[in-house]
N, C-alpha and C. Protein backbone atom coordinates (compact mmCIF):
# COMPACT_ATOMS: atom_id res chain seq x y z
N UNK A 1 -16.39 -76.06 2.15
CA UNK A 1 -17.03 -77.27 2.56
C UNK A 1 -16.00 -78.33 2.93
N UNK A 2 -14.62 -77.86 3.14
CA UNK A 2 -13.46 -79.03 2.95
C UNK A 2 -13.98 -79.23 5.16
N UNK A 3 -14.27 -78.33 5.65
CA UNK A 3 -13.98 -78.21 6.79
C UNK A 3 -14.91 -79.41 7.43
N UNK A 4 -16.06 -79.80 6.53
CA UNK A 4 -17.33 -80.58 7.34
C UNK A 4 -16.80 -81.95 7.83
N UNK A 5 -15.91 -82.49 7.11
CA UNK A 5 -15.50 -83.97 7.93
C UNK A 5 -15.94 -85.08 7.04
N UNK A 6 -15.08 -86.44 7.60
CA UNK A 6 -15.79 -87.33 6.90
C UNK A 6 -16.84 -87.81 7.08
N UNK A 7 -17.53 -87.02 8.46
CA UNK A 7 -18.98 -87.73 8.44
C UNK A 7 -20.02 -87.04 7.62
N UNK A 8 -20.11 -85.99 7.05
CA UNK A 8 -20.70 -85.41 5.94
C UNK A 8 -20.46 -86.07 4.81
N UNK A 9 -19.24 -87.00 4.25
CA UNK A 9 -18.94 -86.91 3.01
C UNK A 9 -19.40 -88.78 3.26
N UNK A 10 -19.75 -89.10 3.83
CA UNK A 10 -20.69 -90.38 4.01
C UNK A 10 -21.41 -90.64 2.78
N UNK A 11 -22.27 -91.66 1.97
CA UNK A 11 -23.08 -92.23 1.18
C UNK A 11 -24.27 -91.75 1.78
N UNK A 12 -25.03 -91.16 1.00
CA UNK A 12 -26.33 -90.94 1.17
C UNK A 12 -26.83 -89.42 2.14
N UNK A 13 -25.80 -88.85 2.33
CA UNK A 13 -25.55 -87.36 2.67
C UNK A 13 -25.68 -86.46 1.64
N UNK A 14 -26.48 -85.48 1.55
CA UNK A 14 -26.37 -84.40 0.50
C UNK A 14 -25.93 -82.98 1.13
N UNK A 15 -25.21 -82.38 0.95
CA UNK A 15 -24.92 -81.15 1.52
C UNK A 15 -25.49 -80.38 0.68
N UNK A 16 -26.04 -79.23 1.49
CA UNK A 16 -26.69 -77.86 0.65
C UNK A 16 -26.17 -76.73 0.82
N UNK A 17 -25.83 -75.51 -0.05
CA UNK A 17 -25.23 -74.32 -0.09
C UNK A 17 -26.76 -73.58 0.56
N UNK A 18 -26.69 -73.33 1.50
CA UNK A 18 -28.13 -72.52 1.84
C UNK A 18 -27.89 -71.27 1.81
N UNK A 19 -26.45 -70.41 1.25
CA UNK A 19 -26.59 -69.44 1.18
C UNK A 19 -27.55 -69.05 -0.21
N UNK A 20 -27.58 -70.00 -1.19
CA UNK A 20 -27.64 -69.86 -2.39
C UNK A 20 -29.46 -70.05 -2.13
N UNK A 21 -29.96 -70.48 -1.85
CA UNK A 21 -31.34 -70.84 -1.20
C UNK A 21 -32.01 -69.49 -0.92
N UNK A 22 -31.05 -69.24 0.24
CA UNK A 22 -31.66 -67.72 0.67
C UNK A 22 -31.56 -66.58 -0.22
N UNK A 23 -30.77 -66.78 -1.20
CA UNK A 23 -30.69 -65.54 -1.92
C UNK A 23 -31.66 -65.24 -2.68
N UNK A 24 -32.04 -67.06 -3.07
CA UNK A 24 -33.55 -67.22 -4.07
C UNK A 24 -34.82 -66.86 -3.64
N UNK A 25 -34.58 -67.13 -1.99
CA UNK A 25 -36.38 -66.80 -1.56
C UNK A 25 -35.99 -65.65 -1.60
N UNK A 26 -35.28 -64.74 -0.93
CA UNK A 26 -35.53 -63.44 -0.49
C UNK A 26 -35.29 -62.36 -2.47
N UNK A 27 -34.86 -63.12 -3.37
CA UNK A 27 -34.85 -62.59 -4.31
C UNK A 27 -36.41 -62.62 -5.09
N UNK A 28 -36.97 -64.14 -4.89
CA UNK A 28 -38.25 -64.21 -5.49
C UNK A 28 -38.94 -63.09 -4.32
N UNK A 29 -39.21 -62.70 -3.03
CA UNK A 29 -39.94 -62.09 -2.03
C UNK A 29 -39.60 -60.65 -2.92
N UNK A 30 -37.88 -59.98 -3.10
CA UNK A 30 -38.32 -58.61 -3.65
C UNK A 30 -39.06 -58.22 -4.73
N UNK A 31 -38.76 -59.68 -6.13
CA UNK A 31 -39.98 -59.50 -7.24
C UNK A 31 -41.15 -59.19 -6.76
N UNK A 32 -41.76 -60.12 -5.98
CA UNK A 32 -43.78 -60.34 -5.61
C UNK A 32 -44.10 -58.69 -5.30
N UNK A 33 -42.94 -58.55 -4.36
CA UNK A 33 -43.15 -57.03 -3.62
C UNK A 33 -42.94 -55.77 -4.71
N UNK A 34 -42.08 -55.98 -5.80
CA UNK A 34 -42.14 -54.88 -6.66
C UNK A 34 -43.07 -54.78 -7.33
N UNK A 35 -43.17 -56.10 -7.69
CA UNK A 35 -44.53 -56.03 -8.93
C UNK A 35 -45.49 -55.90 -8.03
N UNK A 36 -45.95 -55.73 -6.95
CA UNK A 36 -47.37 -55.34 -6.06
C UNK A 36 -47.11 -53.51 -5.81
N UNK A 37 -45.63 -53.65 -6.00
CA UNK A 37 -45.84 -52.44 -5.63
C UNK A 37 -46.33 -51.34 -7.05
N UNK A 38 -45.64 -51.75 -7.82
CA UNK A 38 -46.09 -51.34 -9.35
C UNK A 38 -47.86 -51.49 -9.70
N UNK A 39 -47.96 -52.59 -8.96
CA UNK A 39 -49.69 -52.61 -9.73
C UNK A 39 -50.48 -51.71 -8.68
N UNK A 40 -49.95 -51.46 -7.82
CA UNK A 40 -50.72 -50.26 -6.39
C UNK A 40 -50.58 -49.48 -7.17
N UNK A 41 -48.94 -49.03 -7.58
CA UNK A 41 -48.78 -47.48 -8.72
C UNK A 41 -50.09 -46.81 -9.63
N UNK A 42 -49.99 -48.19 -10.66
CA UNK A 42 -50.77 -47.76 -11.88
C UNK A 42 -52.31 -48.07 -11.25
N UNK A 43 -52.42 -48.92 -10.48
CA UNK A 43 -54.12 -48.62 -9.71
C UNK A 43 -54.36 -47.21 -9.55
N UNK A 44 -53.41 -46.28 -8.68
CA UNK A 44 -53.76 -45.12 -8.12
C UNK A 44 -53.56 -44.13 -9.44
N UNK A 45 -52.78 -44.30 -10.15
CA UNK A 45 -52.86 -43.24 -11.46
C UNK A 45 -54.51 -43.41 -12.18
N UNK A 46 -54.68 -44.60 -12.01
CA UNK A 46 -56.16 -45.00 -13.22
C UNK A 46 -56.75 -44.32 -12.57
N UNK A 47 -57.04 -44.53 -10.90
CA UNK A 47 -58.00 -43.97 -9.88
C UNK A 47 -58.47 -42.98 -9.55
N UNK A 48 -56.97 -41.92 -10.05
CA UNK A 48 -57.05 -40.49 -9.31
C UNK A 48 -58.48 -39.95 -9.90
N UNK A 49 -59.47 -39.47 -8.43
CA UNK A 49 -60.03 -38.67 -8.52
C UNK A 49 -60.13 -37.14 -9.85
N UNK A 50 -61.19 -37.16 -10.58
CA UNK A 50 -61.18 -35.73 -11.15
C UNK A 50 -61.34 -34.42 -10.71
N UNK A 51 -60.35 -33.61 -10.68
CA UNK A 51 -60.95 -31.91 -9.79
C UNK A 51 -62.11 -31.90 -10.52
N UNK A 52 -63.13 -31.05 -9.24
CA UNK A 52 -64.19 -31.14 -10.25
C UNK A 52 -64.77 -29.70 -9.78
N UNK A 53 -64.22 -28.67 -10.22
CA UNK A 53 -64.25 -27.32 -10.05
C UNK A 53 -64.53 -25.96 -11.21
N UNK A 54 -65.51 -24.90 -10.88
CA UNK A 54 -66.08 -24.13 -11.76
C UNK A 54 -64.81 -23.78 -12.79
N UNK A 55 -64.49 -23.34 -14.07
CA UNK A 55 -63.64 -22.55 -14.49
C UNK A 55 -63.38 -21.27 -14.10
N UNK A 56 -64.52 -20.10 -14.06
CA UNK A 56 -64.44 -18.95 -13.30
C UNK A 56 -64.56 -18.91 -12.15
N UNK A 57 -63.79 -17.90 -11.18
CA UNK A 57 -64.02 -17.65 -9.87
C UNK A 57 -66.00 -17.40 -10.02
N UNK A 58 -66.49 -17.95 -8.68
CA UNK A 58 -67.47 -17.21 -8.58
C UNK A 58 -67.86 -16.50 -7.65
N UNK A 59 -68.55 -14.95 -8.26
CA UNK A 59 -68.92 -14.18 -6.93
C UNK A 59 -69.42 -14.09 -6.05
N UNK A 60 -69.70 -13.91 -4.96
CA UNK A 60 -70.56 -14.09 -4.09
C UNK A 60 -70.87 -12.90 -3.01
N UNK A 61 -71.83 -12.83 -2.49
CA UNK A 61 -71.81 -11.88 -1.23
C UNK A 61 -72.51 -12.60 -0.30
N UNK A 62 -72.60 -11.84 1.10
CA UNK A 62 -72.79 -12.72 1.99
C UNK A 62 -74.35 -11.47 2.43
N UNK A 63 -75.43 -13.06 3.14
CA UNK A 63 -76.60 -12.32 3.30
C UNK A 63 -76.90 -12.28 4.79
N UNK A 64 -77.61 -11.80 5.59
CA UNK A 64 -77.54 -12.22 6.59
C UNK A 64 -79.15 -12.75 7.34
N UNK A 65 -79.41 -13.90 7.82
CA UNK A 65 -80.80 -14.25 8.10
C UNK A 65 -81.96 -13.77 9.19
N UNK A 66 -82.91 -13.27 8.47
CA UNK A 66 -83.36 -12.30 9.52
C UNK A 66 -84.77 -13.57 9.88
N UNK A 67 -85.73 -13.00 10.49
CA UNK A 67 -86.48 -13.95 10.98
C UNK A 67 -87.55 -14.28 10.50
N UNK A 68 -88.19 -15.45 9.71
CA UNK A 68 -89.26 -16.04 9.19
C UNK A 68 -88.50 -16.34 7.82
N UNK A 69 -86.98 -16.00 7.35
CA UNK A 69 -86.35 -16.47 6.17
C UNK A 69 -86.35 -17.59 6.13
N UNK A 70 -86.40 -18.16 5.09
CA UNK A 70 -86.24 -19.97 4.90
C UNK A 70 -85.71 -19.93 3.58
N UNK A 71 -85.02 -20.89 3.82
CA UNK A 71 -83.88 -20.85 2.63
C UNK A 71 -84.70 -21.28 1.03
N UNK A 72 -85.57 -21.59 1.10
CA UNK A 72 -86.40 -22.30 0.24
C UNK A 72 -87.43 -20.72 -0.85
N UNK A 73 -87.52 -19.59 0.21
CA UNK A 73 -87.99 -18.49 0.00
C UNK A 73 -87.29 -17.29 -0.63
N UNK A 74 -86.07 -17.56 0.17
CA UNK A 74 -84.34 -17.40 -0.34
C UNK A 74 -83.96 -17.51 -2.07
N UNK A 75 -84.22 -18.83 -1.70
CA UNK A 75 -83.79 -19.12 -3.11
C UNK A 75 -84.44 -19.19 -4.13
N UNK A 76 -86.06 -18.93 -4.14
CA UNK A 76 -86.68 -18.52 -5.36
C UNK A 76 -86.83 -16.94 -5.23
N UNK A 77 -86.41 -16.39 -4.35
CA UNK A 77 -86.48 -14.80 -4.79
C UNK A 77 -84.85 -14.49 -5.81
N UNK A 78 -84.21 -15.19 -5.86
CA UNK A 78 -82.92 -14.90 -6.44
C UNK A 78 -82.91 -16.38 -7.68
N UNK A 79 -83.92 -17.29 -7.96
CA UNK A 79 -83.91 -17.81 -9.09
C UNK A 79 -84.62 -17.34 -10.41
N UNK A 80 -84.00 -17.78 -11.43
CA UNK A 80 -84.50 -16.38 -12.43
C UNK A 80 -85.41 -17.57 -12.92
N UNK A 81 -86.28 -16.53 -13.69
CA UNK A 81 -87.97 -16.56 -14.20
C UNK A 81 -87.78 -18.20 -14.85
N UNK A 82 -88.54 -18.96 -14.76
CA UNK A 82 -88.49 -20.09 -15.19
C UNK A 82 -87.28 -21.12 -14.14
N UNK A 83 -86.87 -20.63 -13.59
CA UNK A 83 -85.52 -21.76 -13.14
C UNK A 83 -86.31 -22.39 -12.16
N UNK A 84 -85.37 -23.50 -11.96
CA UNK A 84 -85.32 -24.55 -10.59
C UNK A 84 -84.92 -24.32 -9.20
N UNK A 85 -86.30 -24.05 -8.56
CA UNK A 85 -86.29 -23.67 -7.20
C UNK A 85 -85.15 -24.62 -6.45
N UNK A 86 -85.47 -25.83 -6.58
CA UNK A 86 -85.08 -26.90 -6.10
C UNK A 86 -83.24 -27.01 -5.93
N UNK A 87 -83.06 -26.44 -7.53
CA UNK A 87 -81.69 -26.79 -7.67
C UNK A 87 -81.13 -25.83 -6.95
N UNK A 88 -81.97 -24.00 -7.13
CA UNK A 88 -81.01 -23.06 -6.64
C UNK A 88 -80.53 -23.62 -4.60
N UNK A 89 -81.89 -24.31 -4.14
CA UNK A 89 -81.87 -24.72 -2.87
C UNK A 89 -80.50 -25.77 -2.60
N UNK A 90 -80.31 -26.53 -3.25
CA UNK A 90 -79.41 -27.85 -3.37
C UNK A 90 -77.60 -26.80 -3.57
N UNK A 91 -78.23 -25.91 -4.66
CA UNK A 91 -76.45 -25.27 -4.75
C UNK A 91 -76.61 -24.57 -3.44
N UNK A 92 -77.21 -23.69 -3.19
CA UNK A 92 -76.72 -22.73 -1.73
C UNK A 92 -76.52 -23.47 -0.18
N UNK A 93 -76.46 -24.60 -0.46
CA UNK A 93 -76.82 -26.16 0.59
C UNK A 93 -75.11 -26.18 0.56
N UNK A 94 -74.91 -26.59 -1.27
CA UNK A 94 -73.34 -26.82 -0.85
C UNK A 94 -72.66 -25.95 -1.06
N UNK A 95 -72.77 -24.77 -0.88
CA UNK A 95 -71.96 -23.51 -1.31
C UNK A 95 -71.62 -23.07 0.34
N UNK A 96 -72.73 -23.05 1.19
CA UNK A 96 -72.74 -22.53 2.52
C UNK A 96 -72.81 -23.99 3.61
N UNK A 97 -72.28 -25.49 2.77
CA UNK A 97 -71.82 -26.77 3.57
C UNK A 97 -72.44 -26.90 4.78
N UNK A 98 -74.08 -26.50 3.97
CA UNK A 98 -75.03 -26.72 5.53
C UNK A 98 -76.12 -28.15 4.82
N UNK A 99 -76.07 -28.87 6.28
CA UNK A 99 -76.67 -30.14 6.40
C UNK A 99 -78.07 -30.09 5.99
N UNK A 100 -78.37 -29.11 6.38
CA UNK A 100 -80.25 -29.23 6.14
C UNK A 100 -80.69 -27.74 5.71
N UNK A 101 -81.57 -27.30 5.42
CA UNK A 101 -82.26 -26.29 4.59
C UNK A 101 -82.59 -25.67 5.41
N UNK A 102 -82.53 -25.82 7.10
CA UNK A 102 -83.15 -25.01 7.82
C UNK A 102 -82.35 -23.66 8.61
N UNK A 103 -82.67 -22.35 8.25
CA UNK A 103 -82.36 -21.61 9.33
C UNK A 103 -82.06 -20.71 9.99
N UNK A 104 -81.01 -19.73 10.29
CA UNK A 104 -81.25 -19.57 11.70
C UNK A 104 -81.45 -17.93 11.96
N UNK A 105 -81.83 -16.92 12.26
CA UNK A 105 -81.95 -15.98 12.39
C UNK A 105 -80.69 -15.18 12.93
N UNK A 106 -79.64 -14.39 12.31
CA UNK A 106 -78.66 -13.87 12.31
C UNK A 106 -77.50 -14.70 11.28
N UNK A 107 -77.53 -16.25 10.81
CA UNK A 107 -76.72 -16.88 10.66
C UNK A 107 -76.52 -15.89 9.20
N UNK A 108 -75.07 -16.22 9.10
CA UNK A 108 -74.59 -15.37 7.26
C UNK A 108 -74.41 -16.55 6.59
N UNK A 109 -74.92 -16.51 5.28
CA UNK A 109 -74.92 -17.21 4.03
C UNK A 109 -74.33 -16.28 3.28
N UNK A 110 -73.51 -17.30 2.33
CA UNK A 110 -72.93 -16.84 1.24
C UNK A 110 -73.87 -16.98 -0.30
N UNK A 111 -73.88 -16.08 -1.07
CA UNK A 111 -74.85 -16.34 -2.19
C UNK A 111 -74.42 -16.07 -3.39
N UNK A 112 -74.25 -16.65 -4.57
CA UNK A 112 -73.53 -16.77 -5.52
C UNK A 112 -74.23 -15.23 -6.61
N UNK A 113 -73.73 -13.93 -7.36
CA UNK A 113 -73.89 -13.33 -7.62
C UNK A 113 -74.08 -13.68 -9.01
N UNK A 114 -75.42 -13.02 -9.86
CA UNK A 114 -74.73 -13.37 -11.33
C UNK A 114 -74.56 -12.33 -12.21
């Protein structure tokens, strides 16, 4: 600072080290950013999704749709005595990742063996 002159060293002049300034913002900016980055961390650990998958493989064979089948007919000929038509309809829905209950004559379904 010897270099600034006597018109810096005037009454009522304050000189500032602005290196020392910058070191502070950009030091407070890497805190905000670590600690955001840390609370994203432990957000996504709390968050993670649960697998949510059978313990045993399950078997299956594949059927193939002949004409006047409906999946609804399907699935109470292969639900056992007392069970839920409804539900066996809902699992073979997401087993064979079809949108609607309806269909198609030749299409192959997969069907869970027990």
């Amino acid at each position: 600072m010897r270099h600034l002159g006597k018109a810096l060293r005037a009454p009522g002049v304050r000189v500032v080290d602005v290196r020392g300034v910058v070191r502070r913002k950009y030091g407070c900016l890497l805190v905000a950013l670590s600690a955001v980055a840390l609370v994203w961390l432990a957000a996504d650990m709390v968050m993670l999704p649960k697998a949510d998958s059978a313990t045993l493989p399950t078997h299956v064979v594949s059927y193939t749709v002949r004409p006047g089948d409906t999946l609804w007919a399907y699935a109470s000929s292969i639900t056992s005595q007392g069970g839920d038509v409804a539900r066996t309809v809902d699992e073979l829905m997401a087993l064979n990742e079809l949108d609607s209950a309806v269909l198609v004559p030749g299409q192959r379904i997969i069907v869970p063996v027990d």
